[in-house]
Protein backbone atom coordinates (compact mmCIF):
# COMPACT_ATOMS: atom_id res chain seq x y z
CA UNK A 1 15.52 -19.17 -12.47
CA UNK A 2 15.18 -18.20 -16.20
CA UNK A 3 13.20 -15.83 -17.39
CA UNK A 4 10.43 -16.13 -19.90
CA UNK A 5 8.52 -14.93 -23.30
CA UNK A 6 5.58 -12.71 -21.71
CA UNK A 7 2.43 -11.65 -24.48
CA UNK A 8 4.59 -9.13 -26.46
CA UNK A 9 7.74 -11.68 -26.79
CA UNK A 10 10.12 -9.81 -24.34
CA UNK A 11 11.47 -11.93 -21.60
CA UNK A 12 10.27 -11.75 -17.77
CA UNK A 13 10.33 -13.39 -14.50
CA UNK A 14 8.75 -16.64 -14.91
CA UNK A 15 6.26 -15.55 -12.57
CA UNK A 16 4.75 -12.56 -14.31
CA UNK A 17 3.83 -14.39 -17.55
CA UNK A 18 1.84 -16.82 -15.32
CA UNK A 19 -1.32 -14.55 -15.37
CA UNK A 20 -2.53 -11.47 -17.36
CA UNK A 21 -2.68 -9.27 -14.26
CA UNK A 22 0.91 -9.56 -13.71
CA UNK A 23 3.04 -8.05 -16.36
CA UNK A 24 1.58 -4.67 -16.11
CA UNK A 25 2.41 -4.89 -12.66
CA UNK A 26 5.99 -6.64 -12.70
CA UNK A 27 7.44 -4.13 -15.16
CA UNK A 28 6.19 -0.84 -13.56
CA UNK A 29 5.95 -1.75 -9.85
CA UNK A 30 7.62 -4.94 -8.54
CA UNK A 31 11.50 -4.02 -7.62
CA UNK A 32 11.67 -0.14 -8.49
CA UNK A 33 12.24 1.45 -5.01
CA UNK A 34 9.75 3.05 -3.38
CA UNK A 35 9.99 5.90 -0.84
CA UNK A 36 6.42 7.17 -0.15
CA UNK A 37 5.06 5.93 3.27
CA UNK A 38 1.72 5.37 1.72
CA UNK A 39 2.43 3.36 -0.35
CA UNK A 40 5.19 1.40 2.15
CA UNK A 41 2.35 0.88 4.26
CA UNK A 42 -0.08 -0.13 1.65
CA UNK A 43 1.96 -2.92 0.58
CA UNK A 44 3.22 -4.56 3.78
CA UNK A 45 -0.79 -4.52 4.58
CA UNK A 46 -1.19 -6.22 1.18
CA UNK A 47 1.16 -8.54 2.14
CA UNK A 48 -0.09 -9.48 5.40
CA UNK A 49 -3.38 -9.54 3.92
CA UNK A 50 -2.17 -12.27 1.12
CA UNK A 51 -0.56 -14.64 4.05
CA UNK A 52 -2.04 -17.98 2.75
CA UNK A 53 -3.38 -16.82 -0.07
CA UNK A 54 -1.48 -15.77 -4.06
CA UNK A 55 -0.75 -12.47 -4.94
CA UNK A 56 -2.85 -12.91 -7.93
CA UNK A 57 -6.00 -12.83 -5.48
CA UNK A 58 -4.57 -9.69 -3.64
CA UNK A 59 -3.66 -7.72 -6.80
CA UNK A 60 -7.27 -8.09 -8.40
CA UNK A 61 -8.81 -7.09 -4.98
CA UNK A 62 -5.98 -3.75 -4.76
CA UNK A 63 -8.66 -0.90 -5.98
CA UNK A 64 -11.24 -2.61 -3.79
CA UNK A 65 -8.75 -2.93 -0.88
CA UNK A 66 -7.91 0.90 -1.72
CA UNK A 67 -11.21 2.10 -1.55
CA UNK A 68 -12.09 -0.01 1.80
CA UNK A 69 -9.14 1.29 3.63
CA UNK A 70 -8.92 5.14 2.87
CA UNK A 71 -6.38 4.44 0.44
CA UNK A 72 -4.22 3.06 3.15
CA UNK A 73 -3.71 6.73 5.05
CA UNK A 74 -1.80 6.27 8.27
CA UNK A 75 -3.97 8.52 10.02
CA UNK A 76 -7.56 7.54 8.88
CA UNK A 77 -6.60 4.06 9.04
CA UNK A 78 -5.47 4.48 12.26
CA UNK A 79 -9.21 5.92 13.68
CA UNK A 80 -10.67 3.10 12.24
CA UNK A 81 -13.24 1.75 14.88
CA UNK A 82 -14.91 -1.18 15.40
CA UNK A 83 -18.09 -0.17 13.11
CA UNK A 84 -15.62 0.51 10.01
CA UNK A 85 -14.14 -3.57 11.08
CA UNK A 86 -17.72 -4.85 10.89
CA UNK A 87 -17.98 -2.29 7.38
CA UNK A 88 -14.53 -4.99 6.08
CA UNK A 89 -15.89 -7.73 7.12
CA UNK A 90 -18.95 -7.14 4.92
CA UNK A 91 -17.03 -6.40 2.03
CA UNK A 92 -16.72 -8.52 -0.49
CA UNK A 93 -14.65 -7.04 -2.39
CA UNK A 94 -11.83 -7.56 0.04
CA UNK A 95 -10.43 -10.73 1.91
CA UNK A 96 -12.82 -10.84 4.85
CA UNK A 97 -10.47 -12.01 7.71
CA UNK A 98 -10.79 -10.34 11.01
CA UNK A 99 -7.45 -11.16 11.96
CA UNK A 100 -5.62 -9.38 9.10
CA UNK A 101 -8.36 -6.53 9.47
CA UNK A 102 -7.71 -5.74 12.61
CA UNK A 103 -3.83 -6.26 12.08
CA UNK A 104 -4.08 -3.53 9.55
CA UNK A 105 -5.80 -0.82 11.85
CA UNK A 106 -3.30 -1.91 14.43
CA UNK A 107 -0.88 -1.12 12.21
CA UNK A 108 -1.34 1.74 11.00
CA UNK A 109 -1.38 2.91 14.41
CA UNK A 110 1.93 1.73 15.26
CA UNK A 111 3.44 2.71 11.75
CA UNK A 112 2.11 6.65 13.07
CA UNK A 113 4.86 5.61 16.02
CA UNK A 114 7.34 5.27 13.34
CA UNK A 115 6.72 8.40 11.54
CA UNK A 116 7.07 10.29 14.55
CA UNK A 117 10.35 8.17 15.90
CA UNK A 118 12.25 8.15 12.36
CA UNK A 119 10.63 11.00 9.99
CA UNK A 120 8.84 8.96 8.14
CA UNK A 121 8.65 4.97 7.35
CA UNK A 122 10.65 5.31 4.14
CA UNK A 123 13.47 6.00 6.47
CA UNK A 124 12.31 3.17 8.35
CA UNK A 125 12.10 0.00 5.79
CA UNK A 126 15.17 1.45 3.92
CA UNK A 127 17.21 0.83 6.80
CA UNK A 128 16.85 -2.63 6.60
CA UNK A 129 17.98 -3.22 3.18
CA UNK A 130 19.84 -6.54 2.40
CA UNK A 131 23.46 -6.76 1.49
CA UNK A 132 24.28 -8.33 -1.21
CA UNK A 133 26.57 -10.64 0.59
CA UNK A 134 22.96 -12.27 2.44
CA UNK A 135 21.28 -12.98 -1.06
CA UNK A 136 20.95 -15.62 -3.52
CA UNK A 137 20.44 -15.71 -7.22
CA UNK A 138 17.88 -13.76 -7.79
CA UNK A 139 14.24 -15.67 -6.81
CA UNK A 140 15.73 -17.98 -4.66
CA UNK A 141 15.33 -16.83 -1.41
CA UNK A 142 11.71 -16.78 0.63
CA UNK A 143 13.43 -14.65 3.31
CA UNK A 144 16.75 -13.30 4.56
CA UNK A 145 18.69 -12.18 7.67
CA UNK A 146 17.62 -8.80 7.22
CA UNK A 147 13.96 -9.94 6.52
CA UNK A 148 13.72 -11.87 9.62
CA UNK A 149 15.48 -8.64 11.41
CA UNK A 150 12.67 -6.48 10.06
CA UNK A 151 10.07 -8.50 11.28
CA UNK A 152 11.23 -9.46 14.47
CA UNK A 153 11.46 -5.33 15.19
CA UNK A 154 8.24 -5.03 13.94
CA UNK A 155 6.30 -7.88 16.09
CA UNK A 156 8.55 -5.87 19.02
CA UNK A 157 6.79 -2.66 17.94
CA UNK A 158 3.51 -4.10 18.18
CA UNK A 159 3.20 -4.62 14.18
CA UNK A 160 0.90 -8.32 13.34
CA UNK A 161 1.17 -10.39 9.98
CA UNK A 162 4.36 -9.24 9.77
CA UNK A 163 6.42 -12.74 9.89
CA UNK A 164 9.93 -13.05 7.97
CA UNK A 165 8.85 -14.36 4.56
CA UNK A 166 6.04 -10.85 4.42
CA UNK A 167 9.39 -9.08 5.10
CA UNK A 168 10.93 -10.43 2.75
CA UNK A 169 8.37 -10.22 0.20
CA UNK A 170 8.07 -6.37 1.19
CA UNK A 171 11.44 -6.29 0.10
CA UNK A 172 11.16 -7.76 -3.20
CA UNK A 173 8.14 -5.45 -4.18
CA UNK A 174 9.15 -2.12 -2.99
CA UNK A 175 12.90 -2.33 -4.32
CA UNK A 176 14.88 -2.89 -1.66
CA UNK A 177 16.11 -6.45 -3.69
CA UNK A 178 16.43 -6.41 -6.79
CA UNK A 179 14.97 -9.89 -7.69
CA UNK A 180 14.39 -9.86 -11.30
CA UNK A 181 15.86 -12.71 -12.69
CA UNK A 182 18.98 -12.02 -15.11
CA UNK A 183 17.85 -12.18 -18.48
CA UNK A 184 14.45 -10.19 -17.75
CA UNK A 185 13.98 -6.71 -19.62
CA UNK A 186 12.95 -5.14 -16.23
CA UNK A 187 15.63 -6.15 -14.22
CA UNK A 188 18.33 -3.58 -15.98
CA UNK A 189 15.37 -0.90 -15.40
CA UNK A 190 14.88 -1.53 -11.85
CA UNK A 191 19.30 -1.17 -11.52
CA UNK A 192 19.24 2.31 -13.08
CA UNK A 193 16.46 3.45 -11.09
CA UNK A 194 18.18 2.69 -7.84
CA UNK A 195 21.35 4.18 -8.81
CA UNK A 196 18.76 7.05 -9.45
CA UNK A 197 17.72 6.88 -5.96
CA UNK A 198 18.54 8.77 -2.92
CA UNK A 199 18.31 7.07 0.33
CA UNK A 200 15.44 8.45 2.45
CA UNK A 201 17.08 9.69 6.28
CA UNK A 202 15.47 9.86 9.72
């Protein structure tokens, strides 16, 4: 993979000069490492929620995903009852599938087991990060031993939408791979700022 002229000339990951939404996104979020459980959880949600569907879609729908699910809080997600899944499944502002709606309450209630079992999820997801023996060039990969490791916990846990390639995608976006492709001006960002970071512990 190559990277690629976005609107200002500098190059990126092919994939975040595809559409304007991205390269806002790609060079301030995708691949630094993240360590706050809410947003942990509100991105493996967004990634369950984007299963057969682009991330394009997803990303323009985040605020109104944000406001719909208490700005993914474990705990008020977690009380969600079945009036607040008929409330998502009128909303068009989000993707209106009952499946991945319910997944999502589910989840958060399972993801409160975690918290309470491990500190907090940070310690959690960061204890599944890839070695660097298991992984490609960067962007070649859809999943990875550690991925499918994750996930198969998870689904044992009770977690849905979870499958490997949402794992691994998880992965990618909250910095646990580094997956910017050599040659894009993020990539050497996203290196120093997880030598900058300190491991979260149960």
């Amino acid at each position: 993979m190559t990277a690629l002229p976005g609107p200002d000339g500098l190059p990126r990951c092919a994939w975040a000069v595809s559409a304007p939404e991205f390269p806002a996104y790609h060079d301030t979020e995708w691949g630094f490492p993240v360590v706050d459980d809410q947003r942990l959880f509100e991105k493996v949600c967004l990634e369950g929620f984007q299963s057969g569907l682009s991330w394009r879609t997803i990303l323009v729908k985040r605020p109104a995903f944000r406001a719909a699910f208490a700005g993914f809080d474990l705990a008020a997600v977690a009380a969600f009852d079945d009036s607040d899944v008929a409330r998502l499944l009128g909303d068009a502002g989000i993707v209106r599938h009952r499946g991945k709606i319910e997944a999502t309450i589910n989840n958060a209630g399972r993801a409160l087991e975690l918290v309470e079992e491990r500190g907090s999820l940070a310690s959690y997801f960061w204890g599944w990060e890839p070695t660097l023996a298991e992984l490609g060039e960067p962007q070649t990969l859809t999943t990875s031993p550690a991925a499918i490791a994750m996930s198969k916990d998870l689904k044992k846990r009770g977690w849905r939408f979870v499958g490997p390639t949402t794992a691994f995608a998880f992965m990618q976006a909250m910095g646990l791979v580094n997956d910017h492709v050599v040659g894009c001006v993020t990539r050497d960002e996203v290196i120093a700022a997880r030598k900058a970071f300190v491991l979260p512990v149960s």
